[in-house]
Structures are given as C-alpha cells and as structure tokens.
Protein backbone atom coordinates (compact mmCIF):
# COMPACT_ATOMS: atom_id res chain seq x y z
CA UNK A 1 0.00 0.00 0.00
CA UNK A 2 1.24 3.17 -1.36
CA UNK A 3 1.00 6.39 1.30
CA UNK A 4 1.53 9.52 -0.03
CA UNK A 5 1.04 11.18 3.17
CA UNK A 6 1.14 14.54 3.37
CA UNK A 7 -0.17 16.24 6.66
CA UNK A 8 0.51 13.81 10.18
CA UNK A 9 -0.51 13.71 13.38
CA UNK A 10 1.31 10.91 15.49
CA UNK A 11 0.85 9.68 18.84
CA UNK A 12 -2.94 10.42 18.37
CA UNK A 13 -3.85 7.99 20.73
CA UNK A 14 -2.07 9.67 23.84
CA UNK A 15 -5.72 12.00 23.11
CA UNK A 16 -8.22 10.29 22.06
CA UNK A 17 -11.22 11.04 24.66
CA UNK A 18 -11.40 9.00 26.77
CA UNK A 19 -9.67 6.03 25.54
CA UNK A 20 -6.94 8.55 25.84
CA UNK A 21 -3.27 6.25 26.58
CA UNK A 22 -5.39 3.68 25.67
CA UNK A 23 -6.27 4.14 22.03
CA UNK A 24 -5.61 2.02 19.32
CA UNK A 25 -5.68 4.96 16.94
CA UNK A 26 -1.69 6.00 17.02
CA UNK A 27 -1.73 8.55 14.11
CA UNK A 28 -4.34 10.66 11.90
CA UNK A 29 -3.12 11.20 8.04
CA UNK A 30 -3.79 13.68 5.26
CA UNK A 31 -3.01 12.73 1.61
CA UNK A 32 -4.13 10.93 -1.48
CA UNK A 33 -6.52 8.29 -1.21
CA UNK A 34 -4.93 4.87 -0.37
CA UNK A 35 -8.03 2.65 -0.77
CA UNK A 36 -9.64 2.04 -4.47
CA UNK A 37 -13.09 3.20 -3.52
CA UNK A 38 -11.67 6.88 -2.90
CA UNK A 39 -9.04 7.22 -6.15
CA UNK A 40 -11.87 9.38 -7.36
CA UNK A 41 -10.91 12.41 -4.46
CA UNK A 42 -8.26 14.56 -4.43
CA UNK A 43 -7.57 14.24 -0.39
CA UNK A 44 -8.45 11.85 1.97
CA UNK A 45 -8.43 11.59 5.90
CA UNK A 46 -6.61 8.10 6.92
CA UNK A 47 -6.75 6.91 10.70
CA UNK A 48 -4.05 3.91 11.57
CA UNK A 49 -3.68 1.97 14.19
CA UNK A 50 -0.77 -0.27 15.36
CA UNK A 51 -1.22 -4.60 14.69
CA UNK A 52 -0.39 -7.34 16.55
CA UNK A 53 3.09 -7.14 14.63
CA UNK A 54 3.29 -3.39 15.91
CA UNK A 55 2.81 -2.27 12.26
CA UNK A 56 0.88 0.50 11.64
CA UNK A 57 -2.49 -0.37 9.50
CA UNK A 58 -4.91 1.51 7.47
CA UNK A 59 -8.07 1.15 9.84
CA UNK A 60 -10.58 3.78 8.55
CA UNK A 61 -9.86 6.62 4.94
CA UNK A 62 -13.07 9.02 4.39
CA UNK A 63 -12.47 11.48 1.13
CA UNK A 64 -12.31 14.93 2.86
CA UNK A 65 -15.91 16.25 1.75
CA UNK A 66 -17.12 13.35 4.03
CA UNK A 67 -15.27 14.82 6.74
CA UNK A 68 -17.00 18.37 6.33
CA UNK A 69 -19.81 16.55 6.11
CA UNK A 70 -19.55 14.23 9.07
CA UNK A 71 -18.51 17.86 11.10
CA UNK A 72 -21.67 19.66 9.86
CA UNK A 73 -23.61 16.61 10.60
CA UNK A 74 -22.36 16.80 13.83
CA UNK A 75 -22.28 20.49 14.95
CA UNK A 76 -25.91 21.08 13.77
CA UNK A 77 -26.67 18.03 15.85
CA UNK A 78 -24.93 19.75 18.67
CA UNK A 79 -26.80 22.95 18.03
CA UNK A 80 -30.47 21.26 18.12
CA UNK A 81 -29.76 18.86 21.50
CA UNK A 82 -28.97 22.77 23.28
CA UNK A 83 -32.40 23.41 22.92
CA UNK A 84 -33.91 20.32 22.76
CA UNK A 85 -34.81 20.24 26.19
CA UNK A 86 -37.75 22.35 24.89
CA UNK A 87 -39.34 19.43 23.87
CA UNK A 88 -41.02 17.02 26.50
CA UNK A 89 -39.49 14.44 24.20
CA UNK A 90 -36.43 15.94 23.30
CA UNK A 91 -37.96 15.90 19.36
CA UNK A 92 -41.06 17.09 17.89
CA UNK A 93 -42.56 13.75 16.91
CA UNK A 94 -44.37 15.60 14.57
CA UNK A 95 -41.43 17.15 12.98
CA UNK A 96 -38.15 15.52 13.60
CA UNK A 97 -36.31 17.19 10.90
CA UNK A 98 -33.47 19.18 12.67
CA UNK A 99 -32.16 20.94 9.78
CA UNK A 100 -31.71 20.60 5.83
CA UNK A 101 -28.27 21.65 5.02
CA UNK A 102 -27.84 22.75 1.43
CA UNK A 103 -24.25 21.56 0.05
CA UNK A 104 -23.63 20.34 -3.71
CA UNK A 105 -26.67 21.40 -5.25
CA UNK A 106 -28.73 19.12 -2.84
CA UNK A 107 -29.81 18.61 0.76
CA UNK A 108 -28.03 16.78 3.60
CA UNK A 109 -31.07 16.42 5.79
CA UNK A 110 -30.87 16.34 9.37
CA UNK A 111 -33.74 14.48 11.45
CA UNK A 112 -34.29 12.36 14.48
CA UNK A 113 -34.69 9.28 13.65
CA UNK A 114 -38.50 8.10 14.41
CA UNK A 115 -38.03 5.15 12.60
CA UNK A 116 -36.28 3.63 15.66
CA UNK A 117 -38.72 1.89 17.51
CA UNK A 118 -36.86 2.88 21.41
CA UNK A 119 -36.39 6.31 20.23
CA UNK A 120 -37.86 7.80 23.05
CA UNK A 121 -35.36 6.23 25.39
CA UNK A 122 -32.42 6.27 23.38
CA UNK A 123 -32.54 10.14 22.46
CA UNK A 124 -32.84 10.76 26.61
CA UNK A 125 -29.10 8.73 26.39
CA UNK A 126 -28.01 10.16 23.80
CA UNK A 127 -28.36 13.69 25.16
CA UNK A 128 -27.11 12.50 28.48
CA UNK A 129 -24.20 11.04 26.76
CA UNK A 130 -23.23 14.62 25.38
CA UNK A 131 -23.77 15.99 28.74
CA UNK A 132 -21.48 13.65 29.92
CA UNK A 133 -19.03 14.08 27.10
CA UNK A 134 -19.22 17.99 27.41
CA UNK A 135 -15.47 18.70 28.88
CA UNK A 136 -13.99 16.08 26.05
CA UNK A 137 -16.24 17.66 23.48
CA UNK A 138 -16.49 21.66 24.88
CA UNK A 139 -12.58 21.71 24.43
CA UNK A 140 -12.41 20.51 20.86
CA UNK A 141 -15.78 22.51 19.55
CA UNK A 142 -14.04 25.67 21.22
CA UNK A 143 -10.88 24.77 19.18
CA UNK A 144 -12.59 24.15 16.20
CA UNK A 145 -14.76 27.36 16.57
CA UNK A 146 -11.42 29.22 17.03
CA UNK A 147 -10.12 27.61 13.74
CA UNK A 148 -12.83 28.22 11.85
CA UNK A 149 -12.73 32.00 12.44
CA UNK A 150 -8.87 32.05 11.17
CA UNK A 151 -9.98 30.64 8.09
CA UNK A 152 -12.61 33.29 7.25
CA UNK A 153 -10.07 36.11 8.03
C-alpha cells in the first residue's frame, strides 16, 4: 500500500477522549486516497492503528468532503440537542427534521430518527451522553470554533 502522506498527526492515541493512553488509533493522516473506492478524491483523511506485529495499518480513509460533512452533521446536531430540552421528548414527533443543510446542489437532511422503535429512550441517552461528554467535546468545539474563524479572516 502506497501512502503519499502529506499532513501527520502521530501519537494520536495519547488523546483520544477518553480512551486517551489507551487508544488504538496512534496517528491521523492527510493525503491521497490509499483505498480504491476513494481514487476518485483529491484528499483523503486516513486513521491507523498499530497490529499485533506493531505495524501500523490503514483502519478507517473518508475522502475529505465526508469529513465536512460528518462535522456539519455533527455540529448542527450539537446545536439542536442545546435546545432540545424544549421538547417534553427531546424531538417534535411531529417534525423531527433538525435541519436541511444545502451543500452540492442538494440537501443533507438532518432528522431524528422516528423510525427507531426505542427512540424515546435512546434520544434521553443520547443527550445525556453529550452531557457527559461535554469537557472532552467543549474543548475541541471551542478549538474548532477558534479555527474556523482564522480561516474566514
């Protein structure tokens, strides 16, 4: 497997949350796609981990725009569980779209699921999970926020 990495960050798993000197993720990547699937992008994001032979493996590539993606997917999902105490079930069952986010000439769409049959239960864990998760997660959105700003200077 040919890397043509370009951007690293090593010893990633000395800060990953809370598997944090415990991770198997060592280093995060930026370069040209390694696996087949992705040839077609320009840049991809590569996560390795370390093997049984201590040999660092490809374990997960996304093409960059499913990175944005993922991160706007995320941060609007953020956004809507800061209010969503509003709701006596966290959601409007009657409208569990969150948000549709035009990118690409289409929509990502953004919705609770009310498919799931235990959604009632599992949204109350989920938000208590980000509660739980807000010192791990309030660091890196400040970070990010912080970032983001520099790159609209």
């Amino acid at each position: 497997m040919k890397k043509r990495i370009v951007v690293i960050s090593d010893n990633y798993d000395r800060i990953d949350g809370r598997n944090a000197y415990q991770s198997d993720v060592k280093q995060l990547t930026l370069g040209s796609p390694v696996q087949e699937e992705n040839k077609n992008g320009q840049i991809a994001v590569q996560i390795w981990n370390v093997n049984k032979e201590d040999e660092l493996v490809l374990a997960q590539e996304l093409p960059i725009h499913q990175v944005f993606d993922l991160t706007i997917f995320l941060t609007r999902t953020l956004l809507y569980f800061k209010e969503a105490y509003r709701y006596p079930l966290l959601y409007d069952p009657q409208k569990p779209t969150v948000e549709r986010v035009g990118v690409q000439g289409g929509v990502l769409p953004i919705e609770v699921c009310i498919d799931n049959p235990n959604i009632n239960e599992d949204i109350k864990t989920f938000a208590q999970s980000l509660n739980d998760l807000g010192e791990i997660i309030g660091e890196r959105r400040r970070v990010l926020s912080r970032i983001l700003e520099e790159l609209e200077l």
